[in-house]
PDB file of N, CA and C in Angstrom:
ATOM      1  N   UNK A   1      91.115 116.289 116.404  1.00  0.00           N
ATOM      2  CA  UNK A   1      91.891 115.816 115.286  1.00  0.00           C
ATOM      3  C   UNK A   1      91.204 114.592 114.703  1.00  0.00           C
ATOM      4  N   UNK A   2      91.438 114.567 113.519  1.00  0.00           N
ATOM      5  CA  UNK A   2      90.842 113.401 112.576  1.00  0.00           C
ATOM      6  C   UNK A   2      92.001 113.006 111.783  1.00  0.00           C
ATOM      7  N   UNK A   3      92.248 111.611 111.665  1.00  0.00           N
ATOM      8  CA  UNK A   3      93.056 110.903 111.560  1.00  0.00           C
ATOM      9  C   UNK A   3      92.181 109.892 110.859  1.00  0.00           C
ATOM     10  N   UNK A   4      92.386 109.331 108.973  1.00  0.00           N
ATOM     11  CA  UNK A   4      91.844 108.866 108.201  1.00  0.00           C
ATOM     12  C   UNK A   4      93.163 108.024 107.766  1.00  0.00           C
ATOM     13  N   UNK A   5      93.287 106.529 107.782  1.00  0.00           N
ATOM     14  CA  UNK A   5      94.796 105.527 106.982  1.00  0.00           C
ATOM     15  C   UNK A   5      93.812 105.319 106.451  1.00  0.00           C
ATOM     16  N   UNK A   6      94.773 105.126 104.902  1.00  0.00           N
ATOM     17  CA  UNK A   6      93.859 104.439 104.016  1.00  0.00           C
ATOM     18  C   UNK A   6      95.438 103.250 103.873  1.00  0.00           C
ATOM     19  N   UNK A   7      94.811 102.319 103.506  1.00  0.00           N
ATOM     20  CA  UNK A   7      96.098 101.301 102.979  1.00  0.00           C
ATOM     21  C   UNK A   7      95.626 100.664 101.703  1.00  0.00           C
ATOM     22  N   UNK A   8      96.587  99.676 101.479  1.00  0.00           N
ATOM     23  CA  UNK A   8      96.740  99.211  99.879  1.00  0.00           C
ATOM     24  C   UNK A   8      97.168  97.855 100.004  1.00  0.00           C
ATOM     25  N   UNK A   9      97.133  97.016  98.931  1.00  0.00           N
ATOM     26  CA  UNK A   9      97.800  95.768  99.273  1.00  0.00           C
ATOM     27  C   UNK A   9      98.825  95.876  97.611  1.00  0.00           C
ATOM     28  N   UNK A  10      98.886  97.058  96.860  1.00  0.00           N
ATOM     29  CA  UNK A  10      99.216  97.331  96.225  1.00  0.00           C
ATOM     30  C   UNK A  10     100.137  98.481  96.003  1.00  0.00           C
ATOM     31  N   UNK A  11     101.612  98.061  96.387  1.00  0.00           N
ATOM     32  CA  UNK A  11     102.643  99.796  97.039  1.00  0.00           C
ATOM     33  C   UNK A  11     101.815 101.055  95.380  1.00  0.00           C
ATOM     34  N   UNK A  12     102.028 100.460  94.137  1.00  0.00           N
ATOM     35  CA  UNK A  12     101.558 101.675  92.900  1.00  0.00           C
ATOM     36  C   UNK A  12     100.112 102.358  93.302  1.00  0.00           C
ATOM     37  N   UNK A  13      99.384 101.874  93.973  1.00  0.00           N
ATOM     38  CA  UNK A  13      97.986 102.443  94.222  1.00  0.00           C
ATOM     39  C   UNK A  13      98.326 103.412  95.401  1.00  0.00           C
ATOM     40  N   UNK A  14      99.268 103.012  96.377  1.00  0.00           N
ATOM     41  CA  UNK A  14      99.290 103.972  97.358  1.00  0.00           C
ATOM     42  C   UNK A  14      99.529 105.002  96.773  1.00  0.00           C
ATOM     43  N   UNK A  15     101.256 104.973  96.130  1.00  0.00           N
ATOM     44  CA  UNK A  15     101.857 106.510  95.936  1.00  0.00           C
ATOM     45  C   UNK A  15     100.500 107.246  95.190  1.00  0.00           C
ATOM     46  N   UNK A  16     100.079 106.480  94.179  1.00  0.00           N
ATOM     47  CA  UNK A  16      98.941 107.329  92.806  1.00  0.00           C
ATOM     48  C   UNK A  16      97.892 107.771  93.786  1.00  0.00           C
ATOM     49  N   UNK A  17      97.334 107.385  94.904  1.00  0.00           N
ATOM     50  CA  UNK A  17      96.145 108.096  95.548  1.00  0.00           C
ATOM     51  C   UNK A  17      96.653 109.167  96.257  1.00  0.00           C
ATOM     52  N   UNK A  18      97.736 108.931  97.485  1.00  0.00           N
ATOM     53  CA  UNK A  18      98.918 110.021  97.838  1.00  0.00           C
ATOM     54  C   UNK A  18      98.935 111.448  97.170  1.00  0.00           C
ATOM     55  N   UNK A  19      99.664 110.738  96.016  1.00  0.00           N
ATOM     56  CA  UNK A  19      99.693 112.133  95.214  1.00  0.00           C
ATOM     57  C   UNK A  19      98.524 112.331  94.493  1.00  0.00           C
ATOM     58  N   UNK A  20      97.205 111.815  94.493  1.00  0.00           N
ATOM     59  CA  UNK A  20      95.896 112.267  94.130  1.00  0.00           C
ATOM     60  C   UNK A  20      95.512 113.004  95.075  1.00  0.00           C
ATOM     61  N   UNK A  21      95.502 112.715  96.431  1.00  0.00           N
ATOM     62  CA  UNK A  21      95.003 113.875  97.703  1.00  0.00           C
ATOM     63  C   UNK A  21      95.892 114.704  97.942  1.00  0.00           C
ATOM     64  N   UNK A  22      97.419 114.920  98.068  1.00  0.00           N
ATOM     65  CA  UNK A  22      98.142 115.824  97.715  1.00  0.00           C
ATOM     66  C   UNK A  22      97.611 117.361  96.791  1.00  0.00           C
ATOM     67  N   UNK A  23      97.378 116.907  95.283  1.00  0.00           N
ATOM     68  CA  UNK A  23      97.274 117.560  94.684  1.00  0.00           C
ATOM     69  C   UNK A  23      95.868 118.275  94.629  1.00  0.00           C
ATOM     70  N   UNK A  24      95.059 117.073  95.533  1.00  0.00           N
ATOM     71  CA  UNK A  24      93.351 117.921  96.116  1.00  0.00           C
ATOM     72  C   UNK A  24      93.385 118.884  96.704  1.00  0.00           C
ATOM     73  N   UNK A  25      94.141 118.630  97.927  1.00  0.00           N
ATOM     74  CA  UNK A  25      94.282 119.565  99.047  1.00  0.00           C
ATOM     75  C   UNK A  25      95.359 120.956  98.409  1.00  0.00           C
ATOM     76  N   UNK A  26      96.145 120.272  98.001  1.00  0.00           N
ATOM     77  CA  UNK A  26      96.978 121.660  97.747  1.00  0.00           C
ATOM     78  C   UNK A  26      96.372 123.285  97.194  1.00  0.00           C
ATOM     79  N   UNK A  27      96.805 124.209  98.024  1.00  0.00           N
ATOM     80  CA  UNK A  27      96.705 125.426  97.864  1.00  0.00           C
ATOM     81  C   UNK A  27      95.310 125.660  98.782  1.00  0.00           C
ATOM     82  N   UNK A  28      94.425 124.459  99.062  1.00  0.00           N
ATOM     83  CA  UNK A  28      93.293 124.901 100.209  1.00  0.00           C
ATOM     84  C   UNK A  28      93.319 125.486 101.349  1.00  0.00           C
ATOM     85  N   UNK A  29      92.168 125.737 101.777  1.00  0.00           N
ATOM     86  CA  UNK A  29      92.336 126.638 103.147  1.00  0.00           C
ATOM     87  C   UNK A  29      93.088 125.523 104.313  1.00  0.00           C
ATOM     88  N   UNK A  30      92.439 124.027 104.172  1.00  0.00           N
ATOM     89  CA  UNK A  30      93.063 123.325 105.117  1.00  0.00           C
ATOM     90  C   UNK A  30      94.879 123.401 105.048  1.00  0.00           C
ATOM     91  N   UNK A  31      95.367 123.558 103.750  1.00  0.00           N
ATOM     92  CA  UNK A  31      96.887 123.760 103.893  1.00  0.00           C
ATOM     93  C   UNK A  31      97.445 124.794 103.989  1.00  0.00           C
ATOM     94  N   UNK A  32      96.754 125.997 103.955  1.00  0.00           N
ATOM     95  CA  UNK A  32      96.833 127.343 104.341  1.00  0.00           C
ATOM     96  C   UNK A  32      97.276 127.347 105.774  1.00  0.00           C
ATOM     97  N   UNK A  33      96.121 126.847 106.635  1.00  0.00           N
ATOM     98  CA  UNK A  33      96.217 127.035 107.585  1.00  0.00           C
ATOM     99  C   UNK A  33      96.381 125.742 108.847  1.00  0.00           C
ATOM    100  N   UNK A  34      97.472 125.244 108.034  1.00  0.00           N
ATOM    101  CA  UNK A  34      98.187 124.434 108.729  1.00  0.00           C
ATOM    102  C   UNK A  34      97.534 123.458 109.228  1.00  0.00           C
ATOM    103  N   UNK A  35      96.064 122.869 108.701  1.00  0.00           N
ATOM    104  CA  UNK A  35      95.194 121.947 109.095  1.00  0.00           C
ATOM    105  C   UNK A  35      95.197 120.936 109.117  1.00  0.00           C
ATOM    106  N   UNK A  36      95.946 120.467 108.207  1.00  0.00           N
ATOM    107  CA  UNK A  36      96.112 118.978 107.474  1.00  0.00           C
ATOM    108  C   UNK A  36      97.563 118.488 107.475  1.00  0.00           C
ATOM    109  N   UNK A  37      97.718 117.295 107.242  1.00  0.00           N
ATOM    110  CA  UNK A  37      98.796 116.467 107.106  1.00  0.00           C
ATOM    111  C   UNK A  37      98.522 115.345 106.816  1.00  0.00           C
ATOM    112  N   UNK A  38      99.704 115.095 105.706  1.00  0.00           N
ATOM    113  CA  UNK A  38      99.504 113.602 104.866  1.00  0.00           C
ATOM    114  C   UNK A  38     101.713 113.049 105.018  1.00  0.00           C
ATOM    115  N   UNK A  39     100.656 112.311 105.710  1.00  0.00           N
ATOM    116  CA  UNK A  39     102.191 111.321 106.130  1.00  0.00           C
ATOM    117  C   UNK A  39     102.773 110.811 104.898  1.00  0.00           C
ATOM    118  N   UNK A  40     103.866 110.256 104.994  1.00  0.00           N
ATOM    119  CA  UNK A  40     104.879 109.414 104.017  1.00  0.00           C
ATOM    120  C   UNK A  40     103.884 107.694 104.312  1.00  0.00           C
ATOM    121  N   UNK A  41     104.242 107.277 102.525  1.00  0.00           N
ATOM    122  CA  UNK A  41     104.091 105.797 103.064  1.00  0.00           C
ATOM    123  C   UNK A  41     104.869 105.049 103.663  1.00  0.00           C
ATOM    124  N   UNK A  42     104.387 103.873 104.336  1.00  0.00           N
ATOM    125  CA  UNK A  42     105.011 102.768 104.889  1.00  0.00           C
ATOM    126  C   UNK A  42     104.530 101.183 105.039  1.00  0.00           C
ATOM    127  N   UNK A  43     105.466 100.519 104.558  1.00  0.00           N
ATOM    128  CA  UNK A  43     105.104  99.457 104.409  1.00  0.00           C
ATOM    129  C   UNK A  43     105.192  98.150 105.505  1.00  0.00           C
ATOM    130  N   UNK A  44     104.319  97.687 105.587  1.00  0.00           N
ATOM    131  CA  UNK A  44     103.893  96.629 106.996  1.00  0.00           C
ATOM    132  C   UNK A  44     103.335  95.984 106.408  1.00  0.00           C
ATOM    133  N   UNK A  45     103.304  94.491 107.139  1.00  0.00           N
ATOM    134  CA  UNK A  45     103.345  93.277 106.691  1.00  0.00           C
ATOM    135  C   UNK A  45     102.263  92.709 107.517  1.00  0.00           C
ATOM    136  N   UNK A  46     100.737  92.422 106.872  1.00  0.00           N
ATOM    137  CA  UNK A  46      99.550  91.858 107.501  1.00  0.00           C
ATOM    138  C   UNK A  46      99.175  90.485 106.939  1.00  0.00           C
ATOM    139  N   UNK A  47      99.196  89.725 107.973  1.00  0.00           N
ATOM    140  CA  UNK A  47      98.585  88.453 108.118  1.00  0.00           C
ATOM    141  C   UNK A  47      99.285  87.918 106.907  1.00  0.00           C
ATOM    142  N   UNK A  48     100.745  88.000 106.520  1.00  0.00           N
ATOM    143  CA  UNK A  48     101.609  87.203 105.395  1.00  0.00           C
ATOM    144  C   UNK A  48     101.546  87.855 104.281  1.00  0.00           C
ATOM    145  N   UNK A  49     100.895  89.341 104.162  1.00  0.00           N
ATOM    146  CA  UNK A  49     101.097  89.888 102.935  1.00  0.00           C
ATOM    147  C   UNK A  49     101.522  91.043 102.947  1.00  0.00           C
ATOM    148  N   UNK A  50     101.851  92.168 102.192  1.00  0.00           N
ATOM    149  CA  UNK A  50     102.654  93.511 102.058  1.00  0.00           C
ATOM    150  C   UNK A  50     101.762  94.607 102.042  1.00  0.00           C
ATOM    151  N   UNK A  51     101.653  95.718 103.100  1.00  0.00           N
ATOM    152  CA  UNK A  51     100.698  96.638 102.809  1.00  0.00           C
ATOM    153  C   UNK A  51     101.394  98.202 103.089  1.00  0.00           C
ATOM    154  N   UNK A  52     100.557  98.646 101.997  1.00  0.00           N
ATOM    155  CA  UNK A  52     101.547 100.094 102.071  1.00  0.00           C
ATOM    156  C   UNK A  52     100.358 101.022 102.866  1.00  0.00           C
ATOM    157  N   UNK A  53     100.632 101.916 103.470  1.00  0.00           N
ATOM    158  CA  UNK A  53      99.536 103.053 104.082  1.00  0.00           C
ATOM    159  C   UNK A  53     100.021 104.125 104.230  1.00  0.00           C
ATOM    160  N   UNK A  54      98.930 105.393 104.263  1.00  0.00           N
ATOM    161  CA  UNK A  54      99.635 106.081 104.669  1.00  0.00           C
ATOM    162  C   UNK A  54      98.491 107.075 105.506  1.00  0.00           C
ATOM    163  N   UNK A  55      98.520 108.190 106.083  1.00  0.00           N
ATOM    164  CA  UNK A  55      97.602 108.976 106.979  1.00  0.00           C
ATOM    165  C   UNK A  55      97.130 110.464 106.334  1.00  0.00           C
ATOM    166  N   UNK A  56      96.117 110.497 107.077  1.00  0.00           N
ATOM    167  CA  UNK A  56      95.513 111.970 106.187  1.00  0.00           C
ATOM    168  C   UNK A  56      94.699 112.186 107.744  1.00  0.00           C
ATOM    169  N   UNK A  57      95.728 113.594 107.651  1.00  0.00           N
ATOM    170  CA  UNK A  57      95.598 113.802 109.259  1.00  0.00           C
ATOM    171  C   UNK A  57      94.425 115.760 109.030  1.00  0.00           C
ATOM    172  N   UNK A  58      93.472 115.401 109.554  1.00  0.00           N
ATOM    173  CA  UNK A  58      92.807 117.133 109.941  1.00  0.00           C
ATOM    174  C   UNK A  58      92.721 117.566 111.629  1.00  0.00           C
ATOM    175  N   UNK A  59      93.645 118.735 111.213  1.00  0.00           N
ATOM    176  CA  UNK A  59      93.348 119.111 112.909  1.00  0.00           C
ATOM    177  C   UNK A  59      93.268 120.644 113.058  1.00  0.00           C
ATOM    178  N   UNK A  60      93.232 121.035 114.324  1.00  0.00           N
ATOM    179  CA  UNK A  60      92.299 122.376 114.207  1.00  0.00           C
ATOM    180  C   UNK A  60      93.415 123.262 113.907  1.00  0.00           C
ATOM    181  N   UNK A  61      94.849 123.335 114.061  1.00  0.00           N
ATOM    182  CA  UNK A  61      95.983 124.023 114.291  1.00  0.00           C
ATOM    183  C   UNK A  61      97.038 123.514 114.407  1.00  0.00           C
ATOM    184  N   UNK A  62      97.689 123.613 113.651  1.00  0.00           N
ATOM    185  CA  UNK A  62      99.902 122.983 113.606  1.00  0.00           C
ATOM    186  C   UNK A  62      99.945 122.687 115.550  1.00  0.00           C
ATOM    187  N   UNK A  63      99.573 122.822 116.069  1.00  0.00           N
ATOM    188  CA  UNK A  63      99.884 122.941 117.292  1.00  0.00           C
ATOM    189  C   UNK A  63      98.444 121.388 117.972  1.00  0.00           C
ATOM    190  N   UNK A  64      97.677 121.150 117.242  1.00  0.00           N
ATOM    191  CA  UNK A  64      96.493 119.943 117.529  1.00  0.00           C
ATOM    192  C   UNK A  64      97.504 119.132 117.269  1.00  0.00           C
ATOM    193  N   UNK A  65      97.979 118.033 118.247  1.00  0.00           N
ATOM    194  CA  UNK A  65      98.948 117.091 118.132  1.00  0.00           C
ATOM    195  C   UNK A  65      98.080 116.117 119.290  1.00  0.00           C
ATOM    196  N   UNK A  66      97.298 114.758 118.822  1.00  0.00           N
ATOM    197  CA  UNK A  66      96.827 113.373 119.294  1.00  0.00           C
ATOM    198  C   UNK A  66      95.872 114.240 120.343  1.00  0.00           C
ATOM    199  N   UNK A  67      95.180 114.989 120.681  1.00  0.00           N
ATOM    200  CA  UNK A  67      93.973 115.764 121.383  1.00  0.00           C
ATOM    201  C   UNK A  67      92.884 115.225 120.508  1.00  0.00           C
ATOM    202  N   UNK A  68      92.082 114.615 121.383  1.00  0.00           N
ATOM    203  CA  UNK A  68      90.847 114.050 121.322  1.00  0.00           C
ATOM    204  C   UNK A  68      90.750 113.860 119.797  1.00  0.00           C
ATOM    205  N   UNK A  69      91.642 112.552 119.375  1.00  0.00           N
ATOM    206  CA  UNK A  69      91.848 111.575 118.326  1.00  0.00           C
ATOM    207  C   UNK A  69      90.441 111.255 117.513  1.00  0.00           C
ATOM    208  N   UNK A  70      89.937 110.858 116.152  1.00  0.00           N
ATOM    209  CA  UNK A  70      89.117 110.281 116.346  1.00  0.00           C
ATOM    210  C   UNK A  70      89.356 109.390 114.496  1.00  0.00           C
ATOM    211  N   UNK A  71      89.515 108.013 114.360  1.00  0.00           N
ATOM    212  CA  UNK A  71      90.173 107.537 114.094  1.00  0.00           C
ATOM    213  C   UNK A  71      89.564 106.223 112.930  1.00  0.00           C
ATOM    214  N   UNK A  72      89.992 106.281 111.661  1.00  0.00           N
ATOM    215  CA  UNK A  72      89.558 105.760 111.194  1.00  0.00           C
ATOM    216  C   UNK A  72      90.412 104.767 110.013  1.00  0.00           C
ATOM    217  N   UNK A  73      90.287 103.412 109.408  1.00  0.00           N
ATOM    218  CA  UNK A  73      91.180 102.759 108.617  1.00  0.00           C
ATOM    219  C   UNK A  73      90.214 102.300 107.476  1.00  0.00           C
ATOM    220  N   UNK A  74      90.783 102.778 106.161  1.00  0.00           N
ATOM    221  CA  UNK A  74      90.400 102.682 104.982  1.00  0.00           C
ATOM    222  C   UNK A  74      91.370 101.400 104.107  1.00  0.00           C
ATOM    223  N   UNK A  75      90.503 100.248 103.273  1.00  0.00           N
ATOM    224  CA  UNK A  75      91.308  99.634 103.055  1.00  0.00           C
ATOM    225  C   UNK A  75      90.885  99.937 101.325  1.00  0.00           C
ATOM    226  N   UNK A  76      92.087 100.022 100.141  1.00  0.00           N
ATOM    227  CA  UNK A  76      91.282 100.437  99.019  1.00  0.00           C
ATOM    228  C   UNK A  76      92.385 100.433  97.939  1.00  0.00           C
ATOM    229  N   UNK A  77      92.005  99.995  96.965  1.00  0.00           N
ATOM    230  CA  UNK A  77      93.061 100.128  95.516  1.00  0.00           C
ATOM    231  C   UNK A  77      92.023 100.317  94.675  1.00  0.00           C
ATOM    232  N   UNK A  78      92.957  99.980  93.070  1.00  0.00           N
ATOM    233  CA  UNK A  78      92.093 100.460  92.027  1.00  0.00           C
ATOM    234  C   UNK A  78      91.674  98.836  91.723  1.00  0.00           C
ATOM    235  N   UNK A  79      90.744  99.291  90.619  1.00  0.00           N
ATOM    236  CA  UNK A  79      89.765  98.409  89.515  1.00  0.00           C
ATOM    237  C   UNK A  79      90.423  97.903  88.585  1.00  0.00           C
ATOM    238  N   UNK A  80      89.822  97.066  88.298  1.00  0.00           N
ATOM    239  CA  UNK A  80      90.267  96.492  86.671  1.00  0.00           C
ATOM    240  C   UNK A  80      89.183  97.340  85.362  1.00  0.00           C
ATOM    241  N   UNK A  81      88.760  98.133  86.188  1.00  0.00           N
ATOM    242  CA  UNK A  81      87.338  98.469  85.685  1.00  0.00           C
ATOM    243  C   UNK A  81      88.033 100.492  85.017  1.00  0.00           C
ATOM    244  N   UNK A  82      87.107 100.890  84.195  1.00  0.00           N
ATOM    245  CA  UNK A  82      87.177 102.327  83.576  1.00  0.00           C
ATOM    246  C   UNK A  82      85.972 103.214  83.703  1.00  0.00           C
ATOM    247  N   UNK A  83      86.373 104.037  84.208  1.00  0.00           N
ATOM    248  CA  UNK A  83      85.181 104.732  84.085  1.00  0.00           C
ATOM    249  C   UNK A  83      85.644 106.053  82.729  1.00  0.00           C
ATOM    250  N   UNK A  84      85.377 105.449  81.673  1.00  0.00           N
ATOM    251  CA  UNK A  84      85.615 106.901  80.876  1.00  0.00           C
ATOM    252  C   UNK A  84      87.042 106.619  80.750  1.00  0.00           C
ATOM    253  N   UNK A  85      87.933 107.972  80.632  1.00  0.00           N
ATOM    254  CA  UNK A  85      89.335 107.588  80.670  1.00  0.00           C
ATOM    255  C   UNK A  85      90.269 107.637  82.049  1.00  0.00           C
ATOM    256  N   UNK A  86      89.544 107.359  82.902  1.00  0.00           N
ATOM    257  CA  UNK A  86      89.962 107.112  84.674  1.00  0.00           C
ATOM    258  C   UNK A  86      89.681 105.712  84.576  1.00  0.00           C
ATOM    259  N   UNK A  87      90.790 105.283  85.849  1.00  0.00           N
ATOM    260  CA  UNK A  87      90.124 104.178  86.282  1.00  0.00           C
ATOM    261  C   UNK A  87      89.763 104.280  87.646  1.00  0.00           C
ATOM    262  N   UNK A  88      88.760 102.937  87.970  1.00  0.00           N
ATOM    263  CA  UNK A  88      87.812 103.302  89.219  1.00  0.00           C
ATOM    264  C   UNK A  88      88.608 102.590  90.750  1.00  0.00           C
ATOM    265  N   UNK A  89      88.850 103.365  91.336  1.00  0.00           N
ATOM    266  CA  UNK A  89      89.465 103.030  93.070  1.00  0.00           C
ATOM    267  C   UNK A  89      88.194 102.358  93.747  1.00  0.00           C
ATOM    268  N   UNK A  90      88.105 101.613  94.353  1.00  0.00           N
ATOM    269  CA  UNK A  90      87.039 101.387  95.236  1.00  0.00           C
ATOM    270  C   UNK A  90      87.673 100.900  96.832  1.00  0.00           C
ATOM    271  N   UNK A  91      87.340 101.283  98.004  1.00  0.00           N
ATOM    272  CA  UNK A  91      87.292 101.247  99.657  1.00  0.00           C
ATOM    273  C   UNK A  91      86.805 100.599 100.110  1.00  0.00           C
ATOM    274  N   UNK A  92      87.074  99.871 101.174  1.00  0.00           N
ATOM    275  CA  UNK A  92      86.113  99.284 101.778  1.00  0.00           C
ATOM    276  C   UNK A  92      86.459  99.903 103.621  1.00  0.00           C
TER     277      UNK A  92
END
């Protein structure tokens, strides 16, 4: 299983990426076949400030539940910046 948080220090950037990978994944083979999972956000409170996150889970089968984890934290909002008529997210 692969287990990807991305968080935000911004709750509007979470939901808008959320429902940006939502609408990636949807109808793929990973949601076909029960591969994936994208948690609800939640908000927690780091080092005095507000952070929303949420999980983007790949595993081999509805039934891969925390079996050999492998685990990663994305920290990331948007730009002040445009690319075209998008604007640009950047991660760290």
């Amino acid at each position: 299983m692969v287990t990807i948080e991305f968080e935000f220090p911004v709750k509007r950037d979470a939901y808008k990426f959320r429902n940006e990978l939502n609408n990636f994944f949807s109808g793929s083979f990973f949601e076909k076949e029960n591969q994936i999972i994208l948690s609800s956000i939640k908000k927690t409170n780091d080092k005095k400030r507000d952070v929303w996150s949420f999980k983007l889970i790949f595993c081999k089968d509805k039934d891969d539940v925390n079996i050999d984890e492998k685990y990663i934290k994305i920290s990331g909002g948007t730009l002040d910046l445009m690319n075209g008529a998008r604007q640009v997210w950047a991660f760290s």
